[in-house]
Protein backbone atom coordinates (compact mmCIF):
# COMPACT_ATOMS: atom_id res chain seq x y z
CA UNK A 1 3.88 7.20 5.12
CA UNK A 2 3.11 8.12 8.65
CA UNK A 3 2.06 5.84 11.29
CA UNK A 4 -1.55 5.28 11.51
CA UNK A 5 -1.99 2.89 14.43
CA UNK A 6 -0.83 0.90 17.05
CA UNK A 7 0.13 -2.48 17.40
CA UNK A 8 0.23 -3.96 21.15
CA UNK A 9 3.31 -6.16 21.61
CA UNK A 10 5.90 -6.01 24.79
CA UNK A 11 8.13 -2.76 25.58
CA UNK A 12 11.12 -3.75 27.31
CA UNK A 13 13.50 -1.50 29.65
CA UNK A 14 16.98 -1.26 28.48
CA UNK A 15 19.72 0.41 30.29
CA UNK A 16 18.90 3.01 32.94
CA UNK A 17 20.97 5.94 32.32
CA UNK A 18 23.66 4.90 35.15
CA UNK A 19 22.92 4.11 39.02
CA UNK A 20 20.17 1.40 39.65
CA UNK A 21 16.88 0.88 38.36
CA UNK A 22 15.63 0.65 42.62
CA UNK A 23 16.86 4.61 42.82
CA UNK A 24 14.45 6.63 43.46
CA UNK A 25 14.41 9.66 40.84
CA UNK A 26 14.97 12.88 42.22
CA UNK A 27 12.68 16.08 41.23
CA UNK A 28 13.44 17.35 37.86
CA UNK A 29 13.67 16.71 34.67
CA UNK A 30 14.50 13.23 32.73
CA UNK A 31 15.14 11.53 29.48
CA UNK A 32 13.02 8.67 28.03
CA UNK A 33 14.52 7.34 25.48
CA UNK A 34 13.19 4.87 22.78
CA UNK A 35 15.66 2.97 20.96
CA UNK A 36 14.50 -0.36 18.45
CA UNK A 37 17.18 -3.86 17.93
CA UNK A 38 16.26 -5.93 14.87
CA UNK A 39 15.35 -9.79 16.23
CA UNK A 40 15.57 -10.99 12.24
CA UNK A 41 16.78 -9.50 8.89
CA UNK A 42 14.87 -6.33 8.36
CA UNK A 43 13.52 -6.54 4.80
CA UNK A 44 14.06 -2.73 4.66
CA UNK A 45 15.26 -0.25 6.60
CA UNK A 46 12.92 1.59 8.91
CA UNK A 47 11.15 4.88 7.97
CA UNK A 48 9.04 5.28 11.22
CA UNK A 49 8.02 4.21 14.48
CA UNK A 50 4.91 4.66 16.88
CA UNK A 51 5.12 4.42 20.48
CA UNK A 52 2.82 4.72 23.27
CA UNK A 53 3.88 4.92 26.79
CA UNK A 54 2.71 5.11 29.70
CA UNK A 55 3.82 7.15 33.28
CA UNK A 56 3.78 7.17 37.04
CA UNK A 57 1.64 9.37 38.80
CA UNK A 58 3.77 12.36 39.79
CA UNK A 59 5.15 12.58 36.06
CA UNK A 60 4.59 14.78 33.79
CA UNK A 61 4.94 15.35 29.98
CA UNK A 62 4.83 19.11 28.96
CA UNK A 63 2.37 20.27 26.53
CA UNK A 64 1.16 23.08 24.72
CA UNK A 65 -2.01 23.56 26.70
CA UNK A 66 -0.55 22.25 30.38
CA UNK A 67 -2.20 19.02 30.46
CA UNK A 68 -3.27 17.04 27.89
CA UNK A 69 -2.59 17.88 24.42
CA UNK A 70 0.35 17.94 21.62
CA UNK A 71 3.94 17.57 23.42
CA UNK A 72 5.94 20.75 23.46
CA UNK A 73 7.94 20.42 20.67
CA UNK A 74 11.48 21.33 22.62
CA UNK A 75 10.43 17.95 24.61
CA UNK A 76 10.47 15.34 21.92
CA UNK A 77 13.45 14.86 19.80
CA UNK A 78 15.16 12.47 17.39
CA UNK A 79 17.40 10.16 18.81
CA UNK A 80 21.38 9.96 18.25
CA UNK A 81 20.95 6.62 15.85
CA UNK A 82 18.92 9.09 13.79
CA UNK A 83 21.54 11.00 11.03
CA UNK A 84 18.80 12.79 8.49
CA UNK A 85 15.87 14.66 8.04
CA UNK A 86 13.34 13.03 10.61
CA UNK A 87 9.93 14.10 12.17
CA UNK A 88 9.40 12.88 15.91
CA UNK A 89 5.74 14.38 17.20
CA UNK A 90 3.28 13.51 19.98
CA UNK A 91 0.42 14.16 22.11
CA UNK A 92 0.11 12.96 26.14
CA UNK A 93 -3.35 12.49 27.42
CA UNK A 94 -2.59 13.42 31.32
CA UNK A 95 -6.00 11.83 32.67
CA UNK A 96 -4.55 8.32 31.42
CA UNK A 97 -0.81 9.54 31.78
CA UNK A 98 0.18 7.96 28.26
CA UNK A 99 2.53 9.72 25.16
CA UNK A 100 1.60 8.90 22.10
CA UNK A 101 4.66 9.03 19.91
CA UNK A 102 5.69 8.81 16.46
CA UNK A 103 9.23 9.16 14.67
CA UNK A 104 9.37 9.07 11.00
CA UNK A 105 12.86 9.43 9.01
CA UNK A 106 14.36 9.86 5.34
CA UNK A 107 17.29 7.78 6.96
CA UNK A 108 17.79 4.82 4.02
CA UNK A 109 19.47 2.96 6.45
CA UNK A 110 18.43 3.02 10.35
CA UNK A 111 17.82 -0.40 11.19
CA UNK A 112 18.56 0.16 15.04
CA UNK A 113 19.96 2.48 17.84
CA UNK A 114 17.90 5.62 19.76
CA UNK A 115 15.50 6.52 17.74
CA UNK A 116 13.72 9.02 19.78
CA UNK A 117 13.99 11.02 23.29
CA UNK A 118 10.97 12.40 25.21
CA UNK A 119 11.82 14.84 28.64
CA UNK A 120 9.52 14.61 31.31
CA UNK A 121 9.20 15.71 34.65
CA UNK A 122 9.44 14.62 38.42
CA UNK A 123 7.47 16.41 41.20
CA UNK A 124 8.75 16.81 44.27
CA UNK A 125 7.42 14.52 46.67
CA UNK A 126 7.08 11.96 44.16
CA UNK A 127 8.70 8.33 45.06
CA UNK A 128 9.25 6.63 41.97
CA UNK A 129 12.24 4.73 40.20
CA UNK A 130 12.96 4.07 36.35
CA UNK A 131 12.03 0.25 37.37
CA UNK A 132 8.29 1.74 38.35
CA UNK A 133 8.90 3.02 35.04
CA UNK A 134 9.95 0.03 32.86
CA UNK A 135 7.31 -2.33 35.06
CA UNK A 136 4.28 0.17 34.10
CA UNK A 137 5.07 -0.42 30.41
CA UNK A 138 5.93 -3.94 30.76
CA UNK A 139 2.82 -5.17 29.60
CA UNK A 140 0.89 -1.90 28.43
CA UNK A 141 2.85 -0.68 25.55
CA UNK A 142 2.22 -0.44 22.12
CA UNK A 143 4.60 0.12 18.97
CA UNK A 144 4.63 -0.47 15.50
CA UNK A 145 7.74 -0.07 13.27
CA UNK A 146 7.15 0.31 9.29
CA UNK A 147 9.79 0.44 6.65
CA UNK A 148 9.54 1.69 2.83
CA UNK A 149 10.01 -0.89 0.42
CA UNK A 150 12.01 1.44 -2.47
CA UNK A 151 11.34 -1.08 -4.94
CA UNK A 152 7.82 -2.06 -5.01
CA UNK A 153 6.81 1.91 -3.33
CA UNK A 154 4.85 0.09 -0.31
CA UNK A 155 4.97 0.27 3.57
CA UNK A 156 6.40 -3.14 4.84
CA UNK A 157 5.35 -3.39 8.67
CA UNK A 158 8.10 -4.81 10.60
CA UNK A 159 6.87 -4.71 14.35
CA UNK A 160 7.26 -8.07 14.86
CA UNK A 161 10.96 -8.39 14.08
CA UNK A 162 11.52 -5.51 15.72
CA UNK A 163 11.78 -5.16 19.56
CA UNK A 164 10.93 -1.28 20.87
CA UNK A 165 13.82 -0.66 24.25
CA UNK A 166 13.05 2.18 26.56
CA UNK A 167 15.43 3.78 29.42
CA UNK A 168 15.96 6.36 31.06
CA UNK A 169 18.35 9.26 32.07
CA UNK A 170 18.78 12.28 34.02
């Protein structure tokens, strides 16, 4: 029931946490978070989601080896539309500075809302806003959404009636 690939289609920013999108983040710690809106009737509701997304230079993802590798698991977590048992995992490959993400859920009926949260990291001396953010995934992302058809026991792919939002908070 997992994810197994990716399919590329457009990432969009939504919201940015308060303040403007032109601010220039301060060094620290953030929130990206990934939340999915339904653009038709969802046949089912969804049981998982793959992301990829990409960063700025200057920010970081933390992993278990210090660079690329699987994401700390204290840095990726379900998001609040998510209400039961769910799985969110990844792995960042700092040479192309891209998380690979994937959420899957028991939830019978999460159609839309946050779905997942990833922290990452500023460095100081870094100038870079959440727009630099939302632009650099504007037309690189990737996502797919499945859902589990209860009745017939198959995966029903649903990525393109559903639209993948990303923002951003401190």
């Amino acid at each position: 029931m997992l994810l197994a690939g990716t399919v590329a289609l457009s990432l969009s920013a939504c919201g940015d946490g308060g303040g403007t999108s032109t601010d220039v983040l301060a060094p620290g710690t953030y929130k990206l978070t990934f939340s999915a809106i339904s653009t038709a009737r969802l046949p089912v509701a969804i049981s998982g989601v793959d992301v990829a997304v990409k960063f700025p230079v200057g920010l970081s993802v933390s992993t278990n080896s210090g660079g690329s590798g699987q994401i700390v698991y204290a840095s990726i977590t379900p998001g609040s539309a998510i209400q039961t048992t769910s799985l969110v995992y990844g792995n960042y490959s700092a040479s192309t500075r891209t998380a690979y993400l994937s959420m899957a859920t028991t939830q019978t009926s999460y159609r839309s809302g946050q779905f997942m949260n990833l922290l990452f990291t500023v460095a100081s001396g870094t100038s870079v806003t959440k727009n630099d953010i939302f632009l650099l995934n504007a037309t690189y992302p990737k996502y797919k959404v499945v859902g589990l058809d209860e009745v017939t026991h198959s995966t029903v792919t649903m990525s393109g009636t559903v639209k993948t939002m990303l923002g951003v908070e401190r």
